[in-house]
C-alpha atoms as a PDB file:
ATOM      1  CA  UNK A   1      90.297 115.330  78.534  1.00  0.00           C
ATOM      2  CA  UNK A   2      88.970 111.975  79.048  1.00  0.00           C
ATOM      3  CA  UNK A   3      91.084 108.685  78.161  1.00  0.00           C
ATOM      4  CA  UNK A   4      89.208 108.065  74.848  1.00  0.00           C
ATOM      5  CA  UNK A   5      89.945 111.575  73.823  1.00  0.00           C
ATOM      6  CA  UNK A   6      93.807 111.221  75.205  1.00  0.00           C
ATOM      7  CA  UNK A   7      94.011 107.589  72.969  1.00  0.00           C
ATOM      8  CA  UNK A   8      92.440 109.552  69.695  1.00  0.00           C
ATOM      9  CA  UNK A   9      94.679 112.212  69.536  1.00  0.00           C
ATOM     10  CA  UNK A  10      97.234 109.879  70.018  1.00  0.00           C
ATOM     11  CA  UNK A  11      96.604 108.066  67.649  1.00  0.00           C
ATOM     12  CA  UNK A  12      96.139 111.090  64.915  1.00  0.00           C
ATOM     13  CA  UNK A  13      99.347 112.111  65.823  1.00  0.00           C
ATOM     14  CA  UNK A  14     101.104 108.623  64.971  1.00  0.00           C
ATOM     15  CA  UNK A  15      99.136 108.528  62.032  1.00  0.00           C
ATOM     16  CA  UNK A  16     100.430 111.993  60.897  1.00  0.00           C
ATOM     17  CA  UNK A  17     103.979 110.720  61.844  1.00  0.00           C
ATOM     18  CA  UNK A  18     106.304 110.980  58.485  1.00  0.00           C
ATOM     19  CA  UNK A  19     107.432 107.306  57.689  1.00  0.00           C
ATOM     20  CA  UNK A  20     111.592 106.633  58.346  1.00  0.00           C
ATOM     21  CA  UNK A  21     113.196 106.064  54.990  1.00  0.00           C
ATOM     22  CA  UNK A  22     115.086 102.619  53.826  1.00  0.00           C
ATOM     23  CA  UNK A  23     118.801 102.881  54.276  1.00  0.00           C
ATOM     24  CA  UNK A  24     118.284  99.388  52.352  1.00  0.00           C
ATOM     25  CA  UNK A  25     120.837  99.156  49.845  1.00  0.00           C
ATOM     26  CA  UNK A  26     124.686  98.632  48.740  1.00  0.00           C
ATOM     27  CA  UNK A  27     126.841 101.205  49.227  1.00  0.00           C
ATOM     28  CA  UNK A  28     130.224 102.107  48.167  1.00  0.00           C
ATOM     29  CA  UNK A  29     132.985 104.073  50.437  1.00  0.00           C
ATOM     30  CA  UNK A  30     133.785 107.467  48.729  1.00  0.00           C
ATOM     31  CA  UNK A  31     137.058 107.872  50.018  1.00  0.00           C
ATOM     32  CA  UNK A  32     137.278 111.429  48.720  1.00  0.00           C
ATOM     33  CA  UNK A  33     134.167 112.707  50.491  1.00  0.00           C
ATOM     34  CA  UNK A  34     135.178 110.712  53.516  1.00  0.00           C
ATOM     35  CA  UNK A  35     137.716 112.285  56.334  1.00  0.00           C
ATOM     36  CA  UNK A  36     139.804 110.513  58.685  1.00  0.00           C
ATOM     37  CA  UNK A  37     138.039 107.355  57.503  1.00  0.00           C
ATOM     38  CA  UNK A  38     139.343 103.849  58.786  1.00  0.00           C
ATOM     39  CA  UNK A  39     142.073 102.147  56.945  1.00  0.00           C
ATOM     40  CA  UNK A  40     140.025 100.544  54.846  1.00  0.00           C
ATOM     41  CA  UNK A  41     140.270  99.644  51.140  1.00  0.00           C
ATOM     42  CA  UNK A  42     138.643 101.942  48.805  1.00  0.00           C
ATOM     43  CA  UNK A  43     136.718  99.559  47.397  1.00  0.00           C
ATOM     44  CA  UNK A  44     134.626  98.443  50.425  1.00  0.00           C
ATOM     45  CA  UNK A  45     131.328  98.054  49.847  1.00  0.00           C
ATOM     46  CA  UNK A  46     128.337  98.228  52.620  1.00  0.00           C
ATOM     47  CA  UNK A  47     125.376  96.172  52.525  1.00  0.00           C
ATOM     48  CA  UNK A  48     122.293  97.789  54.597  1.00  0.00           C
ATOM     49  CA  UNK A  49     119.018  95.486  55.661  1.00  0.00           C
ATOM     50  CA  UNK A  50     116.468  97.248  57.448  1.00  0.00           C
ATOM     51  CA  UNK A  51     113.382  96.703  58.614  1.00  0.00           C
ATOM     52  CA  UNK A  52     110.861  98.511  60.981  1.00  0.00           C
ATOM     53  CA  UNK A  53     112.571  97.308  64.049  1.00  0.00           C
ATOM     54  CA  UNK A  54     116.015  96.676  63.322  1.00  0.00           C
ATOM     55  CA  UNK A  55     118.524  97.572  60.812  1.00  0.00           C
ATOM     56  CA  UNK A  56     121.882  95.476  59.440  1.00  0.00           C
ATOM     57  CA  UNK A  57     125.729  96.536  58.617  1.00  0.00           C
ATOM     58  CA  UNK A  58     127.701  94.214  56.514  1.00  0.00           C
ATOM     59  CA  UNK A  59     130.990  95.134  55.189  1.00  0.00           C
ATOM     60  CA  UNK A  60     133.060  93.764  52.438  1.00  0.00           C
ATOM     61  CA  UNK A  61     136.484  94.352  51.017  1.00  0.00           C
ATOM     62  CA  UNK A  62     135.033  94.977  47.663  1.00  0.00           C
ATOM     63  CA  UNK A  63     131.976  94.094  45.256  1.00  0.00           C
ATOM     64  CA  UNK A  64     133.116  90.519  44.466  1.00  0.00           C
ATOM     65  CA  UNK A  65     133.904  89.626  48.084  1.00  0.00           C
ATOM     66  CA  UNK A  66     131.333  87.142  49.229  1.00  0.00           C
ATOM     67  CA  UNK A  67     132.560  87.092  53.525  1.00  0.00           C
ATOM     68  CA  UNK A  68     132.460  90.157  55.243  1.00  0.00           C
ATOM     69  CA  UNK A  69     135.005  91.480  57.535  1.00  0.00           C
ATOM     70  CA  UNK A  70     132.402  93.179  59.985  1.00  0.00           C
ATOM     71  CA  UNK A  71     129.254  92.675  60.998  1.00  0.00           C
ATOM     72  CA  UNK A  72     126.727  94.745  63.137  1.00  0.00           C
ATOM     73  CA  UNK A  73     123.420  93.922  63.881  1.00  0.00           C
ATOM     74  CA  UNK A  74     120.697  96.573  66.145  1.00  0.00           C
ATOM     75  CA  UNK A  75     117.410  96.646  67.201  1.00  0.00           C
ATOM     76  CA  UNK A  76     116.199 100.601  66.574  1.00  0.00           C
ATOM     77  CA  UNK A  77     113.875 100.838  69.770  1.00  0.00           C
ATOM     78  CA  UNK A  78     116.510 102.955  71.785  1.00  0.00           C
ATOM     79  CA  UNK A  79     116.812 100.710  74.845  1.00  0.00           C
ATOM     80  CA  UNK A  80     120.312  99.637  75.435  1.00  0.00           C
ATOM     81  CA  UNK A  81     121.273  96.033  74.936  1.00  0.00           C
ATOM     82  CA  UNK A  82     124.039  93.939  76.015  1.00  0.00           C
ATOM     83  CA  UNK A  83     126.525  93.930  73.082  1.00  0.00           C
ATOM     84  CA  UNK A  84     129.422  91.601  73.461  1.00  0.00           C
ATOM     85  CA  UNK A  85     131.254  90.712  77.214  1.00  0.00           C
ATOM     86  CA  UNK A  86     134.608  89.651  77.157  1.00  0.00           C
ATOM     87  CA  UNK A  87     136.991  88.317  79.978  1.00  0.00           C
ATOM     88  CA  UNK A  88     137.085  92.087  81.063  1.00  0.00           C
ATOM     89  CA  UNK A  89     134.940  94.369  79.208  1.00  0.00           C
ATOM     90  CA  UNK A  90     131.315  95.040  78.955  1.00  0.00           C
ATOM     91  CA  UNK A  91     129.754  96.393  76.020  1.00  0.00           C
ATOM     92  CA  UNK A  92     126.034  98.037  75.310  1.00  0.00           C
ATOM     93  CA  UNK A  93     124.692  99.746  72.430  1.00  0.00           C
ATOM     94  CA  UNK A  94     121.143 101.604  71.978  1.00  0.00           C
ATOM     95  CA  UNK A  95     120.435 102.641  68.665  1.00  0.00           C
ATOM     96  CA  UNK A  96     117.125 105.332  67.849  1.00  0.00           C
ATOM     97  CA  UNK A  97     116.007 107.152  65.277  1.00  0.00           C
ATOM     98  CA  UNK A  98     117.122 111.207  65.501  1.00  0.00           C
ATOM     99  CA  UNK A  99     114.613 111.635  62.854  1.00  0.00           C
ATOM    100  CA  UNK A 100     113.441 110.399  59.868  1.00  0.00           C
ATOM    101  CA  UNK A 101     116.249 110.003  58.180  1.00  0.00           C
ATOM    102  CA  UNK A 102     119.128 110.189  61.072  1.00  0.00           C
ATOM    103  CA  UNK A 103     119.838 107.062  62.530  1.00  0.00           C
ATOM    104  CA  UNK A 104     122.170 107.394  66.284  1.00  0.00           C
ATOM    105  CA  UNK A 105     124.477 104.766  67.245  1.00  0.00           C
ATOM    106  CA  UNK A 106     125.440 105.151  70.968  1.00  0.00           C
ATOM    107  CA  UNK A 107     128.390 102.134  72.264  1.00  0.00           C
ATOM    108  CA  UNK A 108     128.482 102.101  75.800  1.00  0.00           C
ATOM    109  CA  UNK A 109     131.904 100.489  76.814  1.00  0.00           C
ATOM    110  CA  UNK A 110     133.027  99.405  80.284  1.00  0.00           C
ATOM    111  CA  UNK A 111     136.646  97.434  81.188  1.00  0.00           C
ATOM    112  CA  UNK A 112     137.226  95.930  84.289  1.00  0.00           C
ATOM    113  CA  UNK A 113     140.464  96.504  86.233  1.00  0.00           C
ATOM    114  CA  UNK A 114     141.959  95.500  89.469  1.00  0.00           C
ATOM    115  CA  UNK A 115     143.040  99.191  89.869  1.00  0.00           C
ATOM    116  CA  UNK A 116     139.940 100.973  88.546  1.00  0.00           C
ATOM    117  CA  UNK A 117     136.966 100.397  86.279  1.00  0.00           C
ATOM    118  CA  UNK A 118     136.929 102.807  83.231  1.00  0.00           C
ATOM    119  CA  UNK A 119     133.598 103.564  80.571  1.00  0.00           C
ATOM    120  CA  UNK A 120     133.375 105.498  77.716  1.00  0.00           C
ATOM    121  CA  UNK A 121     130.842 106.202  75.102  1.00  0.00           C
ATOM    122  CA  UNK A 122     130.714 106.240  71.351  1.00  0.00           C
ATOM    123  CA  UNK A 123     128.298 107.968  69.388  1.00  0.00           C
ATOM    124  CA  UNK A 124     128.015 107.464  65.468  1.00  0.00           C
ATOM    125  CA  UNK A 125     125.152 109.258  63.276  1.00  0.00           C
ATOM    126  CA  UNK A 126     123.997 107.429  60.002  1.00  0.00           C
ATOM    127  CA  UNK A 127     122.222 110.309  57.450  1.00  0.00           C
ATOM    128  CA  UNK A 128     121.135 109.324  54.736  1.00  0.00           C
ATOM    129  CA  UNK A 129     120.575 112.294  51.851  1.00  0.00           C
ATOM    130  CA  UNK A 130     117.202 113.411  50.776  1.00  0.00           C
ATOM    131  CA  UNK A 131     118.174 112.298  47.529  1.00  0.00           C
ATOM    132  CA  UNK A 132     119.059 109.041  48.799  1.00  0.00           C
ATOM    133  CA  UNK A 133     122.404 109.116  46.983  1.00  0.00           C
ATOM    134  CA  UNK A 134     124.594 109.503  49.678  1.00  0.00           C
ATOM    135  CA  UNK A 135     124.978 107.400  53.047  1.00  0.00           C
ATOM    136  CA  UNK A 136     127.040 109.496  55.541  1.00  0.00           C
ATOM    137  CA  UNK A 137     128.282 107.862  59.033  1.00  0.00           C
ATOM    138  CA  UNK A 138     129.671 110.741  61.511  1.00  0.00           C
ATOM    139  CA  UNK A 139     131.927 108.776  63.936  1.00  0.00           C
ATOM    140  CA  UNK A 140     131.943 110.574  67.767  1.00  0.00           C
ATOM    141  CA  UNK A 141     135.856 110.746  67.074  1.00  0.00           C
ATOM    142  CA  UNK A 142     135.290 113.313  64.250  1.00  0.00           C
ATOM    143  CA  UNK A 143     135.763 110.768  61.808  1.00  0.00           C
ATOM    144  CA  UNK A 144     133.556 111.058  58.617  1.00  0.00           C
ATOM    145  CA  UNK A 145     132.860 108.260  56.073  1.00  0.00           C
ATOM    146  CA  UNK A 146     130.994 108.768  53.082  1.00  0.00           C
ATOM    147  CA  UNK A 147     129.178 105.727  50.973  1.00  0.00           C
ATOM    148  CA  UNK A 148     127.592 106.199  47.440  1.00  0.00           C
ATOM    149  CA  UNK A 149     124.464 104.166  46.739  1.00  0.00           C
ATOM    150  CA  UNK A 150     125.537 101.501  44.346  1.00  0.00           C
ATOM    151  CA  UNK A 151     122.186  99.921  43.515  1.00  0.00           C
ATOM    152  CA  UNK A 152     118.485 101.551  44.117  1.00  0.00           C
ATOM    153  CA  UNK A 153     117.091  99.219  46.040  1.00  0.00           C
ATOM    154  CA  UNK A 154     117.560  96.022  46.982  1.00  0.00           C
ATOM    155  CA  UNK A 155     120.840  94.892  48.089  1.00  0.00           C
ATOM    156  CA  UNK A 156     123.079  92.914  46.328  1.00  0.00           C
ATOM    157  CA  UNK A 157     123.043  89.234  47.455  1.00  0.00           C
ATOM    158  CA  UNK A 158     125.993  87.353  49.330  1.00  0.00           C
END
């Protein structure tokens, strides 16, 4: 198969590739759906911004909020980044798309110590329902939390 040939089939097969969907939107937490979710209020809301090459977390105690209390920013091209560094801990993330509409989270965490160095890994998996009703985050520590699209669309504005 000659390079031309190699590049064209490529290319079909990119073109033929089905499009991620837009976990763009504001969210409510469902705490009844949810299990083992954080102690958070019931009333937090999630604010998704995504675009081809990166996608946005903001959380906020409730609707009318207007800070959040946690932020997390990620660039979806699967190569791991430098997250945060503290005085002794090193953190990484690479985030990739599982599919089209499965969205992995990996944390890669590593704390210094005189007596020995210690890493870990966290994994979280963002689904979003084929009805695009439901926003479900599967924590690596079995945790499950639930959101409920509040809007259809775009998000609400802070």
């Amino acid at each position: 198969m000659s390079v031309f040939s190699l590049a064209l089939a490529l290319g079909a097969l990119a073109a033929t590739k089905e499009p991620l969907v837009d976990f763009t939107g504001t969210w409510k937490l469902n705490m009844k759906k949810s299990r083992s979710a954080p102690d958070w209020r019931p009333d937090t809301v999630l604010v998704v911004l995504q675009s081809p090459n990166q996608i946005h977390f903001t959380y906020f105690l409730n609707q009318d909020a207007r800070v959040p209390f946690e932020n997390h920013d990620y660039v979806t091209n699967g190569k791991e980044e430098k997250l945060y560094t503290s005085a002794n801990e090193q953190t990484y993330y690479s985030v990739r798309w599982n599919s089209r509409n499965v969205l992995q989270v990996r944390v890669h965490h590593i704390v210094r110590s005189e007596i020995a160095d210690t890493e870990w890994n966290e994994t979280d998996i963002w689904t979003l329902s084929n009805d695009g009703k439901t926003l479900t985050n599967k924590l690596s520590d079995g945790k499950l939390i639930v959101y409920d699209r509040l809007d259809r669309g775009k998000p609400l504005q802070y």
